[in-house]
Structure formats: structure tokens, C-alpha cells
Protein backbone atom coordinates (compact mmCIF):
# COMPACT_ATOMS: atom_id res chain seq x y z
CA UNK A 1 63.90 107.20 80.38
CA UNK A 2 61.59 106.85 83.58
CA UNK A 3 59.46 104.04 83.47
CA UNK A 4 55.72 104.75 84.29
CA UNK A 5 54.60 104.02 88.10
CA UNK A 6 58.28 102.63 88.54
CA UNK A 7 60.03 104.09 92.00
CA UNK A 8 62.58 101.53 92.03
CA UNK A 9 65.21 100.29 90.06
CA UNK A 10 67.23 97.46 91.28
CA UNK A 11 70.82 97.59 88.47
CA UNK A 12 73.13 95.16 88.49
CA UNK A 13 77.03 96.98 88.29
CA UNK A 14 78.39 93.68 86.38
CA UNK A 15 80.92 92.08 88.20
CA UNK A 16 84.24 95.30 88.52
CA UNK A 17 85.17 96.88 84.90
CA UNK A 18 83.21 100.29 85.17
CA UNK A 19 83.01 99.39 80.98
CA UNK A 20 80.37 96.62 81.37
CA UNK A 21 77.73 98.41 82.99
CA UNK A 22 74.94 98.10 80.74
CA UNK A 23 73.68 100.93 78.99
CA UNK A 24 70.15 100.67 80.68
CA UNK A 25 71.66 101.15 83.88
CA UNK A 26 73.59 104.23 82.86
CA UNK A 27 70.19 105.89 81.56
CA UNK A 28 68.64 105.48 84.81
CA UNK A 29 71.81 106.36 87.00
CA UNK A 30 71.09 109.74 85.13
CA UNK A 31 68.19 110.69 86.64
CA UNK A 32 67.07 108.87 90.12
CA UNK A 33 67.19 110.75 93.35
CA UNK A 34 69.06 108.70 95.54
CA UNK A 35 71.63 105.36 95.23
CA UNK A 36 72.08 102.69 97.55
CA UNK A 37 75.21 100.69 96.45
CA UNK A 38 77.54 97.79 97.50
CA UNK A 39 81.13 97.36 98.53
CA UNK A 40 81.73 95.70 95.48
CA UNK A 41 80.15 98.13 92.73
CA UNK A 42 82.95 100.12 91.38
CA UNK A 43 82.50 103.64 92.73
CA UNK A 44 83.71 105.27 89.29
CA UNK A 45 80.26 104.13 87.94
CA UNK A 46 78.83 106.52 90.33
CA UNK A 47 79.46 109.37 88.26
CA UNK A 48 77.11 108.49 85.92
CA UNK A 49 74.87 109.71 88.24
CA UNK A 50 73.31 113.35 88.88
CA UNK A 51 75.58 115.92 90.97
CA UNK A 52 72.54 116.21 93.63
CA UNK A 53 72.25 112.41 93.92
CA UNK A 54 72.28 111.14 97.59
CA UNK A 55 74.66 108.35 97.43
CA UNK A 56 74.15 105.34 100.24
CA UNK A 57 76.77 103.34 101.15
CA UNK A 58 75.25 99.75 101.82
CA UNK A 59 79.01 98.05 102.45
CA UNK A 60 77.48 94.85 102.48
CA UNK A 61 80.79 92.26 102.99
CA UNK A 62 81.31 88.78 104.61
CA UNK A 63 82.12 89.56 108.12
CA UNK A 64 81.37 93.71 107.48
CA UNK A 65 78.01 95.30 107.41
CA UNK A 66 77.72 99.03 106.86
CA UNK A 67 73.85 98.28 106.75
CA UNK A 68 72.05 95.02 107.68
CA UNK A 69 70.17 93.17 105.32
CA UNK A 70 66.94 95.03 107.59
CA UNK A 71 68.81 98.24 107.22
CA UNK A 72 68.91 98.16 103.36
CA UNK A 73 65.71 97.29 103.11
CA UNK A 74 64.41 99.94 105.64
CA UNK A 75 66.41 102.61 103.81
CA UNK A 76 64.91 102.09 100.51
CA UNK A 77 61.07 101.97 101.53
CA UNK A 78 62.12 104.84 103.84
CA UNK A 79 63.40 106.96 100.60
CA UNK A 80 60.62 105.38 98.61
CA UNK A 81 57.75 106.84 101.00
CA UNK A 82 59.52 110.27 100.51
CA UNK A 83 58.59 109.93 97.13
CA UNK A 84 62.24 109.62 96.16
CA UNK A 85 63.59 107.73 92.86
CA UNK A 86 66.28 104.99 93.64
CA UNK A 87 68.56 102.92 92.42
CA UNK A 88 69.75 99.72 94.39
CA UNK A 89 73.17 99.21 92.55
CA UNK A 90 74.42 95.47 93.47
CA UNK A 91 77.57 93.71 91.82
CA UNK A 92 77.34 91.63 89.33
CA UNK A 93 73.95 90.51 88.55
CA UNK A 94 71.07 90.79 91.13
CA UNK A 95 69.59 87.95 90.57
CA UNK A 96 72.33 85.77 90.70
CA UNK A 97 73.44 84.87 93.80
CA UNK A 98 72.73 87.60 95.34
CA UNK A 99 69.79 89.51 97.57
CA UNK A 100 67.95 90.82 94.93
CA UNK A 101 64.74 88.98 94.66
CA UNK A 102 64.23 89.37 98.70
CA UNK A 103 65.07 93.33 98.18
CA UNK A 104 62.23 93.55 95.66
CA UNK A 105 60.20 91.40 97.63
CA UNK A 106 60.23 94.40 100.49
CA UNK A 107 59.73 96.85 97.97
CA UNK A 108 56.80 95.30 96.56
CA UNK A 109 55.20 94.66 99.91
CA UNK A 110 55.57 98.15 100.34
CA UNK A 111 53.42 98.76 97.38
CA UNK A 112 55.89 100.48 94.90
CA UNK A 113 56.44 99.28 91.60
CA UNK A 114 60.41 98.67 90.17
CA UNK A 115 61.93 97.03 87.55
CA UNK A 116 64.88 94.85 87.34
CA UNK A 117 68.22 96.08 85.06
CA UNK A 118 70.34 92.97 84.87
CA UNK A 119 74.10 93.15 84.90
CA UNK A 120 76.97 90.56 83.89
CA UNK A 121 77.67 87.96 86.16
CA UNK A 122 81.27 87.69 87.49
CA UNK A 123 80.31 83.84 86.80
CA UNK A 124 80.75 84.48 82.90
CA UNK A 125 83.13 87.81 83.12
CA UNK A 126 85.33 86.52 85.88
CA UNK A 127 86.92 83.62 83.74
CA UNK A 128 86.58 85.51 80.32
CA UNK A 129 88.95 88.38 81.76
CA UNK A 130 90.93 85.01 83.11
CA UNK A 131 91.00 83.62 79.58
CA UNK A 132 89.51 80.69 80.17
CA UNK A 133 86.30 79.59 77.78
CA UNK A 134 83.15 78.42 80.08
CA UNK A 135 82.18 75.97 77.16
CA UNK A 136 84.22 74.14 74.74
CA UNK A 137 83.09 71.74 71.93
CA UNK A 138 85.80 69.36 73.00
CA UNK A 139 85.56 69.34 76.72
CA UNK A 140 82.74 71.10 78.42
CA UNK A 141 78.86 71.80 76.90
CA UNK A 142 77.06 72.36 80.21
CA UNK A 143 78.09 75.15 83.03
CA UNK A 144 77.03 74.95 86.36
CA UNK A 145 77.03 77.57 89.02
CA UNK A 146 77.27 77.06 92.77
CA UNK A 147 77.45 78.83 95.62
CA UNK A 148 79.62 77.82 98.39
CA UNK A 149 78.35 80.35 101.26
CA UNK A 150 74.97 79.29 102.07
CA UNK A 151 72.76 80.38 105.03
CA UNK A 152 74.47 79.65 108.61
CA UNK A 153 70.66 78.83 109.92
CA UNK A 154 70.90 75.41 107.21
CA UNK A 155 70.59 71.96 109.00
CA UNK A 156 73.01 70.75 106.13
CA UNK A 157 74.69 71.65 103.17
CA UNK A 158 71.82 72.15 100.03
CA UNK A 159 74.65 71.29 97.60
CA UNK A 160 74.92 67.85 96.11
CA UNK A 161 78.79 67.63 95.42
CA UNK A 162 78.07 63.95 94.50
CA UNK A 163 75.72 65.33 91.70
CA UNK A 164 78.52 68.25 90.87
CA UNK A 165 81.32 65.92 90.31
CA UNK A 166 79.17 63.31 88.28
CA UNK A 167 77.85 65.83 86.32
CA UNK A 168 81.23 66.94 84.34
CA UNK A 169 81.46 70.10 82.44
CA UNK A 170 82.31 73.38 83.92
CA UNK A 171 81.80 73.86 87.28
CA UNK A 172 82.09 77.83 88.58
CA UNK A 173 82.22 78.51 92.59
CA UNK A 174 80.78 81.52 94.04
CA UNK A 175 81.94 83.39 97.31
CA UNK A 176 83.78 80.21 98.08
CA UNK A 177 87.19 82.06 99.12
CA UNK A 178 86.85 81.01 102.72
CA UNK A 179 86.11 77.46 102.23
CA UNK A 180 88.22 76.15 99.51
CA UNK A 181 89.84 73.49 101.52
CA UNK A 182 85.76 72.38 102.54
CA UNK A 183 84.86 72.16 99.04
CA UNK A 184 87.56 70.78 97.03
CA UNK A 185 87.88 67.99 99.82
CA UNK A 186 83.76 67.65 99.17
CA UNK A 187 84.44 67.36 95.47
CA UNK A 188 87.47 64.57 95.72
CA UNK A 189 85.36 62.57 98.30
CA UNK A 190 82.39 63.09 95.87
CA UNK A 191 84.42 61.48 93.50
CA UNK A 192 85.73 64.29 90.98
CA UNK A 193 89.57 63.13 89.89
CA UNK A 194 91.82 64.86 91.69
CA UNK A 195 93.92 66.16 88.71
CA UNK A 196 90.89 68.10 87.67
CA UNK A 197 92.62 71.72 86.53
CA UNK A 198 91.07 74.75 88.77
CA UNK A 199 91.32 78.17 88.81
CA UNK A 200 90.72 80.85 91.50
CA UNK A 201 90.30 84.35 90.33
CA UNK A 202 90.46 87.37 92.86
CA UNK A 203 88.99 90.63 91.98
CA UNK A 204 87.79 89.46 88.13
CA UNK A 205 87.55 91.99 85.70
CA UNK A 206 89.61 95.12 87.56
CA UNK A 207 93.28 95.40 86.83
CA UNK A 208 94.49 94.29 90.04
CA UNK A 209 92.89 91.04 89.32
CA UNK A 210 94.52 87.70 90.64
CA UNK A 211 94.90 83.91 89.60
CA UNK A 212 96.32 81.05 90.39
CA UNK A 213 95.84 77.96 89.21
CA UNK A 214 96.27 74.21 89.59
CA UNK A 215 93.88 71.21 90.28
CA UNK A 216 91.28 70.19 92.63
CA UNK A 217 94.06 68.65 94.72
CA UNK A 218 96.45 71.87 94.65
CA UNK A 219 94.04 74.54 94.67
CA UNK A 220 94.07 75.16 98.29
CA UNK A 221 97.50 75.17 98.90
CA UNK A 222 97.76 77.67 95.51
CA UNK A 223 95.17 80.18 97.23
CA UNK A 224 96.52 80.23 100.70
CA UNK A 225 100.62 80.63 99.41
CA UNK A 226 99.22 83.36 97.11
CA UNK A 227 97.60 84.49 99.79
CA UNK A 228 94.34 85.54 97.84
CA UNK A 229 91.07 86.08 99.24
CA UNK A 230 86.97 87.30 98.42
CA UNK A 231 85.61 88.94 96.58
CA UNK A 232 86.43 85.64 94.18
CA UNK A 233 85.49 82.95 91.62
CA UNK A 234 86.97 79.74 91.43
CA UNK A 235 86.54 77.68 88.27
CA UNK A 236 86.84 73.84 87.67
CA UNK A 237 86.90 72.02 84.71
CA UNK A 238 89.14 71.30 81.53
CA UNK A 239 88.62 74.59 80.57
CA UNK A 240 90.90 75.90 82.82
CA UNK A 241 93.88 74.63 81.02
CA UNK A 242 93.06 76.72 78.09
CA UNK A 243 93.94 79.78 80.17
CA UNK A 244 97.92 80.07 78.56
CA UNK A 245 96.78 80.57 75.17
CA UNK A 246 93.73 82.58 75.64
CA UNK A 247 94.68 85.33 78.63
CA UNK A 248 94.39 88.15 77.28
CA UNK A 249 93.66 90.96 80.07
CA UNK A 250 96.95 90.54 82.09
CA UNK A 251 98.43 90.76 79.20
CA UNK A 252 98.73 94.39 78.66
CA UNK A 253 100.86 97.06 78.78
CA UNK A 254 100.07 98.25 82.04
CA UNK A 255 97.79 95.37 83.60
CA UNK A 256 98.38 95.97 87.50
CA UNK A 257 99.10 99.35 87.61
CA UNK A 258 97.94 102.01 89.51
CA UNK A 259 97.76 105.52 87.91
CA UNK A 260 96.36 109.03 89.22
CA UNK A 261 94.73 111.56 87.27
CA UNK A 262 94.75 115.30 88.47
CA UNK A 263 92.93 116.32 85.63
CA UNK A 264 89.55 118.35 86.31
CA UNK A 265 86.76 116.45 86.24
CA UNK A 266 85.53 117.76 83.54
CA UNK A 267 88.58 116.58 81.03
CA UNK A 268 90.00 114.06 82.25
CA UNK A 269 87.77 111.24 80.19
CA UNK A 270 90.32 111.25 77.57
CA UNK A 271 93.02 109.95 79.37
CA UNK A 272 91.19 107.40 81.55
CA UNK A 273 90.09 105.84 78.96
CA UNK A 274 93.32 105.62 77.25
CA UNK A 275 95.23 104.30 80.41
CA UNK A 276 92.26 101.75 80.80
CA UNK A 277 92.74 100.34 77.73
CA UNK A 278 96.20 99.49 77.73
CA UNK A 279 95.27 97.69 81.58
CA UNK A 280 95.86 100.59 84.11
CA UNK A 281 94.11 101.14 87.70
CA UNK A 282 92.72 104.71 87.12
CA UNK A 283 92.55 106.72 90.63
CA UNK A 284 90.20 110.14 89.40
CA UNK A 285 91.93 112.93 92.02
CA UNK A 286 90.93 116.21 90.29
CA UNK A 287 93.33 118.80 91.50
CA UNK A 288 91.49 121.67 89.31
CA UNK A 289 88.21 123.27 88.78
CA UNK A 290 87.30 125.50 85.24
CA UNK A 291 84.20 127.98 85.78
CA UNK A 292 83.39 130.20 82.85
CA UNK A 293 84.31 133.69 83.16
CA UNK A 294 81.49 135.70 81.47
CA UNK A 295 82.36 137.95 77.92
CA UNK A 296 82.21 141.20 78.01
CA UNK A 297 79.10 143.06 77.11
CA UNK A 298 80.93 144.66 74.07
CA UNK A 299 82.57 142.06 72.61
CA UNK A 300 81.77 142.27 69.31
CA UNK A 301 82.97 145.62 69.13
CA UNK A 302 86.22 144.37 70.29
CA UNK A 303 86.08 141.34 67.61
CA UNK A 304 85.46 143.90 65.25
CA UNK A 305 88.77 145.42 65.64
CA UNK A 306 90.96 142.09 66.36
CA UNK A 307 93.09 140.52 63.15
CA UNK A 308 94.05 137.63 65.16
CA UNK A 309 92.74 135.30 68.32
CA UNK A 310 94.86 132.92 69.72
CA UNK A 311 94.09 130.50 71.86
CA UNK A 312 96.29 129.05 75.54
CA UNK A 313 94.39 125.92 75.49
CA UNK A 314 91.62 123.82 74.76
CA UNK A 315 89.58 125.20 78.26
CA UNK A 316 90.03 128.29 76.18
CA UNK A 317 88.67 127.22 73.08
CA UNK A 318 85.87 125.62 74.27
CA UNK A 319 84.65 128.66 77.05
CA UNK A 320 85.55 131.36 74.34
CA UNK A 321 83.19 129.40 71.59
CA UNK A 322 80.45 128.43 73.48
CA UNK A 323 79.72 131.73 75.45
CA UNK A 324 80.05 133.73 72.56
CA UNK A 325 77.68 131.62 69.56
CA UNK A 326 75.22 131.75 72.69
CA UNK A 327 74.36 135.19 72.33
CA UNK A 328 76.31 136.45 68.68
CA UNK A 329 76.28 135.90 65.52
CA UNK A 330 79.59 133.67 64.63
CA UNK A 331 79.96 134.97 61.17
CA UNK A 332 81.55 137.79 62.74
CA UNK A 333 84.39 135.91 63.46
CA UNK A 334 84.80 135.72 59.65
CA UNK A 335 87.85 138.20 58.92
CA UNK A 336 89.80 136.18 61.66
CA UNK A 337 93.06 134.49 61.55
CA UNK A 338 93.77 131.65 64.44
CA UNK A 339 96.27 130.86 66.64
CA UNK A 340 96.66 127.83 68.82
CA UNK A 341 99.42 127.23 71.39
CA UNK A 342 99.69 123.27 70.55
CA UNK A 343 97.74 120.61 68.33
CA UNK A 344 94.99 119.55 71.14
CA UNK A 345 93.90 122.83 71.01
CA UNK A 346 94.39 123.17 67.26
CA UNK A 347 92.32 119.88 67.09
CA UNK A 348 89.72 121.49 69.52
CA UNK A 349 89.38 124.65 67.03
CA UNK A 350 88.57 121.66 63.79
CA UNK A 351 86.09 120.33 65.87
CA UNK A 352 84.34 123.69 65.91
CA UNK A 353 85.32 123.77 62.16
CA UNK A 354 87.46 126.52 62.64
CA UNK A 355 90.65 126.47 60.45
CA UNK A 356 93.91 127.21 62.56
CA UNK A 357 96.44 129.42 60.98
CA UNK A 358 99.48 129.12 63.40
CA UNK A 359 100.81 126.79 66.02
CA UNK A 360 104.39 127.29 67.00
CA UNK A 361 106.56 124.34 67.10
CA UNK A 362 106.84 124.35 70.72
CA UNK A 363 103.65 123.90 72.49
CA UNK A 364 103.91 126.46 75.11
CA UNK A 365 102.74 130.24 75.14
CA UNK A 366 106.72 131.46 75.32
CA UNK A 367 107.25 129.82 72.18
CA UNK A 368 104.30 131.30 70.05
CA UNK A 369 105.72 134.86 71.02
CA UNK A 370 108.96 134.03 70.15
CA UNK A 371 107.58 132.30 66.50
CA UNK A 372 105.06 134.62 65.80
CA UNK A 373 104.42 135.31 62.12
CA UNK A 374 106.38 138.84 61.00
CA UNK A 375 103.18 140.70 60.05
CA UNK A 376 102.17 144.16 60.22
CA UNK A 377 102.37 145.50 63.25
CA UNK A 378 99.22 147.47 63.17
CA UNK A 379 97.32 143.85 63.70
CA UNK A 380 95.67 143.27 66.76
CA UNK A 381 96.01 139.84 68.72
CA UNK A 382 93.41 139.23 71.15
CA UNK A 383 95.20 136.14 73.66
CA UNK A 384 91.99 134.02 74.97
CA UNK A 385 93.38 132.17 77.81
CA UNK A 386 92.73 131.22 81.71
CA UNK A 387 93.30 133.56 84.41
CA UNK A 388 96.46 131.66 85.16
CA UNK A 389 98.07 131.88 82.18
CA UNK A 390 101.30 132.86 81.42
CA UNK A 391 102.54 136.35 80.65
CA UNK A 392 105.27 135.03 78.46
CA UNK A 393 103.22 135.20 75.19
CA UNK A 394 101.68 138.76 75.77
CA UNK A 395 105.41 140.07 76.54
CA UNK A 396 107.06 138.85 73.55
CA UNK A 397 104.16 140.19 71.29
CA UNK A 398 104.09 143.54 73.24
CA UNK A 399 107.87 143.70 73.29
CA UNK A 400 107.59 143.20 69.52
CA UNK A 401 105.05 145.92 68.69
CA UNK A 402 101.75 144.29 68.29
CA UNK A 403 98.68 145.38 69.85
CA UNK A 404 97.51 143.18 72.33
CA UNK A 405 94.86 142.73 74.42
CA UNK A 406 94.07 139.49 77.08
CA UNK A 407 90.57 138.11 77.23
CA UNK A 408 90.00 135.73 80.04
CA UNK A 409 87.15 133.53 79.60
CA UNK A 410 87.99 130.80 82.31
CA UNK A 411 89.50 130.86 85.56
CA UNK A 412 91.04 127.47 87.65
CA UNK A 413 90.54 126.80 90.75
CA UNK A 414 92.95 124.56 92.52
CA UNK A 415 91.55 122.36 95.07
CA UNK A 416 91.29 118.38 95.74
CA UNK A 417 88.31 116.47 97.60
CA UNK A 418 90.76 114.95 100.27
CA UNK A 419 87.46 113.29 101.34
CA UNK A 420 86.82 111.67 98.19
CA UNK A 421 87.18 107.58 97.75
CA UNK A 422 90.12 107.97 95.52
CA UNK A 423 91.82 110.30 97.66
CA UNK A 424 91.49 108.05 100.47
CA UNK A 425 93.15 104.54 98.40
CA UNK A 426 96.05 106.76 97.34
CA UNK A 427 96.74 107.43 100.77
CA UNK A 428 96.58 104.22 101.90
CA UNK A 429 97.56 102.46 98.65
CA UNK A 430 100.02 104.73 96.76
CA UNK A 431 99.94 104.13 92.84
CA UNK A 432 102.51 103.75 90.63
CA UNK A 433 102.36 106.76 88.27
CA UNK A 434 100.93 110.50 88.80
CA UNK A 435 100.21 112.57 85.95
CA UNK A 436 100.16 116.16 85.73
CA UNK A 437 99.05 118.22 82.81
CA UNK A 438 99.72 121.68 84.37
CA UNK A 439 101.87 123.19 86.39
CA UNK A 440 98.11 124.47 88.31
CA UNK A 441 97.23 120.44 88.99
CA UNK A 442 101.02 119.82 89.82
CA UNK A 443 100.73 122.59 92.80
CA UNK A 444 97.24 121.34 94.03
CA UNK A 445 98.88 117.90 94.19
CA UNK A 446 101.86 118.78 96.25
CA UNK A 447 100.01 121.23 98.53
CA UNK A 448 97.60 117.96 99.43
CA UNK A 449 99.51 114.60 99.19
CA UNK A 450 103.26 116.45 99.57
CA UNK A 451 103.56 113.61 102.43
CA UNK A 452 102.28 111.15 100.55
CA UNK A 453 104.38 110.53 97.07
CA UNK A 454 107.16 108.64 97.88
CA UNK A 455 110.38 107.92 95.54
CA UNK A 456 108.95 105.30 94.35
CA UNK A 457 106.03 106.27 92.30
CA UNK A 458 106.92 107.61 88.98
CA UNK A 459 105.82 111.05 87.85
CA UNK A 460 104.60 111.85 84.00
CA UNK A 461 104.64 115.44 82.93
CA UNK A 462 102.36 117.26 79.47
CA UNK A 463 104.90 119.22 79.42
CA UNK A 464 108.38 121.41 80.11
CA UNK A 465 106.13 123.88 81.60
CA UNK A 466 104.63 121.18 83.94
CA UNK A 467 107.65 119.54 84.04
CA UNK A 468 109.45 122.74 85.57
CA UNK A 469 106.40 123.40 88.33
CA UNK A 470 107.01 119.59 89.33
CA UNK A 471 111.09 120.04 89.62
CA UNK A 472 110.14 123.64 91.92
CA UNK A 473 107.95 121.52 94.09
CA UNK A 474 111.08 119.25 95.17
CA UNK A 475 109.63 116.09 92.82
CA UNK A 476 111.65 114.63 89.87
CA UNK A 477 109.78 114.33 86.53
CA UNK A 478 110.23 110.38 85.38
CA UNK A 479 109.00 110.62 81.80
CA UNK A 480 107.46 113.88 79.20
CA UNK A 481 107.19 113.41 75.52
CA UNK A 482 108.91 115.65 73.12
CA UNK A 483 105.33 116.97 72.02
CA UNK A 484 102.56 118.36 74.49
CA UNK A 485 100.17 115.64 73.95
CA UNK A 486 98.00 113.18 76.15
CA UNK A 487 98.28 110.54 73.94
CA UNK A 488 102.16 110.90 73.36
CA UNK A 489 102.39 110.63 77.75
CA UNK A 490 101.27 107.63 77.73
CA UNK A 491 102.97 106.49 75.69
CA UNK A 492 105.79 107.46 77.15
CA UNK A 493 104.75 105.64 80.22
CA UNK A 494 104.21 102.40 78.66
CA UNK A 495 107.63 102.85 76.61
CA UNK A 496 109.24 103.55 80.55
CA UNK A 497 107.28 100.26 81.66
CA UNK A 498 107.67 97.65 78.97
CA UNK A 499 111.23 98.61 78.46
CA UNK A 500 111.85 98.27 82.02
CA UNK A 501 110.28 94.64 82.33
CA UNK A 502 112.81 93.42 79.32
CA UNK A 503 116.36 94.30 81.09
């Protein structure tokens, strides 16, 4: 909801995990005109935003600047005056060690109102996702945060180490990656005990986070060996030691990770969000498009004289349903028996509360042809399916005598945004798994990145359908599960990676 005589909105991102953006900040993502967003907000949480949204990139980074500190502030009054909506979208928490109270600052001067969104600060999620307990009844009831990277105009240092390493307790280091050997020498010669344990956490909260750890006296030599880097929190304190027992994040199935979705964009929540929670890298790369093929105008009529309606797919279900309660009456669907070619789109028709009458024991259109009931052969099947679809099913019924008749309701479009951010880390990254779910998002795939998957990167497969497009496009299929589901995949995949990690 839009706030009254608010133009503004400065939203804090929280500090990487797409999950911790606050719902607040999602509601008004929905519905401002234009976003102007760090290096270090997690561009998934950009889709939470409208399709027509002008997205700004700000690419604000030590040693980087997309846009000045002027430039950001010139680009929001600039949209502002327009009479534009925004959103400034910062990391972590805006008012935490960051540029948010100066931003608002120009805005107000300006004369439009805004309102603040707060997010989590990496200083509280950055060690949680670490496993390691800010506060602790036995060693630590007082945090303190610091930054190390203060303003190069300074006559001296602001920061009283003296005071930090009397003062005990936890101790958490901001945007000190570049100076670790300056402050852990000011904290020993400040008089902190050198066996103090520290940690240093790079890129907290996403699944190619890093952390090493050690004490005050080691921690330099730990970071520059690993060879880690900003964006990064360091942590010092007793708590630190707790971090065996309580990690919890690296610690699943397939923390570190990196896996690509072709799905559209339209279904491919489902299986982000399961690969997420077991710890994966999710790269979005939609490789398909569904549009909506209109019904025809006499589609009752043909209802009217259909026994049966199967159904290719969920897409189907869904397009099928939806176009046709929007203009009919769905009790004439009454006198219908169902048909679905596997149990996600059987599950699809129950969610409609539709009760499904036949799904063959393969989940592909060959096999319901081949396993279709022996009824009279006076019954009609109508087949609602994609454009692309098969003609496997229709030729066995055919073949066998029924009437038949195809109603497309759906057609995909193959087709990647090469441009797009995840498109662009996959070329320069790789990943570790890709994962088709049609033979139509293995082909957009191959006809894009052919150049790009190497041997090395595993490939997951719905399906023997899929998994026969992959093997005609020159690839080798590394895991498929016995039963056309998402959920099954993956599991496959983690199967294929835990087992691997125990020989």
C-alpha cells in the first residue's frame, strides 16, 4: 500500500538471502515506478517488482562507482521531479552503516516526503548464517558494531580501539576486508589478548558464503591464504568458538552449489525454492515463454459432445481452466471423465477440485495411448495440450479407433534473455548443475550456451522425453528419476551429490 504524500521509499535488501527481505519492502517493490539499487542487493529480489519498472543500477563498490554518491542522489530527485515513485534498494540495512540518512537528507531538501523500510543487518545475519551466537549468557551480553572504512578526508581514525578491546563482549567489523592486518594490529596494541577467537565471513547469507576462522593474531594470515575479500564481516569475541556446534547453513545438501533453471518464468518458483532450501545457488535462465492461445468461440458445443479431456501438462490445465470458467458455465464440464499425463498435472486438476480418472504409469503422452482404458469406441477424447506437443498420444488413440480431436490452449516460445544478469554469471561463472524439464527448454539451452556447458557441469533431466532431446543435442544426461516429478529431480541431485562426497 502507497503511503499518502510519500514519493520515496528508501528499503533495505537485508544483507544477500533474497528470503529475508521484509515483507514491507516486497509490498512496495510491487508498485513504484522506478528502482535505484546497489551492487550488493541480490538482483532476484528485483522481480518482485512491476514488469514496466525502470531498474537503475547504482553499482556503488569500494574502488567501483557506476554512479557517484552526487549521481545517486541527482538521479532520484531527477525521477522524483518527474513525478515518478522510487525505491532506493540498499543492502542490508540503510541506516546502518551505510548512506542512507545523507540520501534522505537530499530527498528531503528537495521537498518530497519518503519513508524508511528497514532491512536486516549483515551485522546480525552474517554470523547467524556463520553459526555463531552474537550474545551468550556465559561469554558475551553487549555487541558492538564498528566500521573499519571511514572517510579518507578524517585527520585520524574516530575509532577508539583502546575503548573496543576494554570493552569485552562481541565485537562485529564492518567493510574491514582491506584492512584486517590495520585493525587486528590496532586491537593487540590496544590491548585485546591475542588468542581472542575471530571470524571473517565473505558473502554472509548467499550460498557461496566463506569463513575462516582463528584469533586476533591469525586472522590476517587466515584471510589472505584463503584469499577472501569484501563484501565481508569479521567477528571477534568468544562467540566465535561456538561456530562447530551451531553452523548450520553450510551444512546442507547442496551449500555451494550453483544450479540453473530453464524453467519459464512463470513456473519455475517451485523448484527454486526447493533447491534453495537444501543450500543451492539458483541462476533463473528461462529458456521458454507460455502465452494463452484463445478457445474457440464454440466450445461448449464441442464439450458437449466430448466423453473424455485429457490433459499434456500442468500449462495445459491451468490455460484450459482459466480461459474457459472466464466466460462458461463450469458445470458443463459435469458428464466428464479426466485424464492427466503424470501426477503434477493430476495434482494441478485437485487443486481446481477436479477428480482425475486416469494417469498412465508412465508419465509421458506415448504411454497414455498405449494404457488407455478399453472403452467404447464411440467416446470422444478431446487432448488439451501445447502447440508443441507430441503426436504420440493422438496416434495411438486414433490408431485404436477413438475419436479424437486436439485443442491447443497454449503455445511455447523458446527464447533466452542472453542479456539478462544470470545469463551473463553463467557465462562467466559456469554452475554446477542444469536442469531441464522439457525437451522445448533443453533446445533453447543448447541453441544459446551450446559453447558454454562444459563436461563438467552435471545435467538433470524431468524426464526420458527430456532426457532423449538432451542426448540428440550431443549432452549426456547425469541424473532423471524413475517418476516425472520436480521434487523426485532433486532429489536425485542431492542423492548424486551426497553420495559422491562419502567415497
Amino acid at each position: 500500500m502507497k503511503s499518502p504524500g510519500v514519493q520515496c521509499y528508501l528499503i533495505g535488501a537485508g544483507p544477500g538471502d533474497p528470503g529475508l527481505l521484509t515483507i514491507r519492502a516486497r509490498e512496495v517493490l510491487a508498485f513504484v515506478d522506478v528502482v535505484i539499487y546497489d551492487s550488493l542487493v541480490n538482483e532476484s529480489i528485483l522481480d518482485h517488482c512491476r514488469k514496466d519498472c525502470e531498474r537503475i543500477f547504482a553499482g556503488k563498490r569500494a574502488g567501483f562507482h557506476h554512479l557517484s554518491q552526487d549521481g545517486i542522489h541527482q538521479a532520484m530527485i531527477e525521477n522524483l521531479q518527474a513525478g515518478r515513485t522510487i525505491a532506493r534498494l540498499k543492502g542490508g540495512d540503510p541506516f546502518v552503516f551505510a548512506r542512507g540518512g545523507e540520501e534522505m537528507e537530499a530527498v528531503d531538501a528537495a521537498g518530497f516526503g519518503f519513508e524508511v523500510i528497514p532491512g536486516i543487518t549483515s551485522g546480525s545475519a552474517v554470523p547467524a548464517y556463520a553459526g555463531i551466537p552474537l550474545t551468550h549468557r556465559e561469554w558475551a551480553s553487549h555487541v558492538t558494531f564498528v566500521t573499519a572504512h571511514e572517510r579518507k578526508d578524517a585527520d585520524k581514525s574516530r575509532i577508539e580501539w583502546k575503548r573496543m578491546a576494554e570493552l569485552g563482549g562481541t565485537l562485529v567489523i564492518f567493510m574491514g576486508a582491506k584492512s584486517v592486518k590495520i585493525w587486528t594490529q590496532n586491537l593487540i596494541d590496544a590491548g585485546l589478548d591475542t588468542e581472542t577467537p575471530a571470524a571473517f565471513i565473505q558473502w554472509g547469507t548467499r550460498t557461496y558464503q566463506r569463513c575462516v576462522f582463528g584469533t586476533v593474531k591469525t586472522l590476517e594470515a587466515s584471510v589472505r591464504s584463503a584469499g577472501l575479500s569484501s563484501p565481508a564481516i569479521a567477528v571477534i569475541g568468544q562467540t566465535t568458538s561456538l561456530r562447530d556446534r551451531l553452523k548450520w547453513f553450510e551444512t546442507k545438501p547442496l551449500f555451494g552449489k550453483r544450479i540453473v533453471v530453464t524453467r519459464s518464468k512463470e513456473q519455475n518458483a517451485s523448484l527454486r525454492i526447493m533447491l534453495r532450501e537444501l543450500g543451492a545457488e539458483v541462476l533463473e535462465i528461462p529458456t521458454i515463454s507460455i502465452h494463452p492461445i484463445e478457445l474457440p468461440a464454440d466450445i461448449e458445443q464441442r464439450i458437449a459432445a466430448t466423453q473424455w479431456l485429457a490433459f499434456s501438462s500442468s500449462n495445459g490445465v491451468e490455460h484450459f481452466l482459466n480461459a474457459y470458467c472466464d466466460g462458461h458455465d463450469i458445470r458443463t464440464l459435469a458428464h466428464l471423465k479426466i485424464a492427466a499425463v503424470g501426477s503434477s498435472t493430476a495434482a494441478t486438476l485437485k487443486r481446481y477440485h477436479l477428480q482425475v480418472d486416469f494417469v498412465p504409469s508412465e508419465y509421458r503422452s506415448a504411454a497414455m495411448g498405449q494404457e488407455w482404458p478399453d472403452l467404447d469406441r464411440q467416446h470422444q477424447v478431446m487432448y488439451v495440450c501445447g502447440s508443441s506437443a507430441e503426436a504420440d498420444f493422438q496416434n495411438a488413440m486414433e490408431s485404436a479407433g477413438y475419436g479424437f480431436k486436439r485443442m491447443e490452449v497454449y503455445q511455447t516460445k523458446e527464447g533466452i534473455d542472453s542479456s539478462s544478469q544470470a545469463a551473463e554469471t553463467y557465462r562467466d561463472q559456469g554452475a554446477d548443475w542444469l536442469t531441464f524439464c522439457s525437451s522445448s527448454s533443453a533446445r533453447a539451452f543448447h541453441a544459446a550456451f551450446k559453447k558454454d556447458v562444459l563436461d563438467s557441469q552435471k545435467l538433470a533431466a524431468i524426464g526420458p522425453v527430456t532426457q532423449e532431446q538432451i542426448e540428440k543435442l550431443g549432452w549426456s544426461c547425469t541424473v532423471m528419476p524413475e517418476i516425472s516429478k520436480l521434487d523426485l529431480m532433486v532429489e536425485k541431485i542431492v542423492e548424486h551429490e551426497t553420495s559422491g562426497s562419502l567415497q
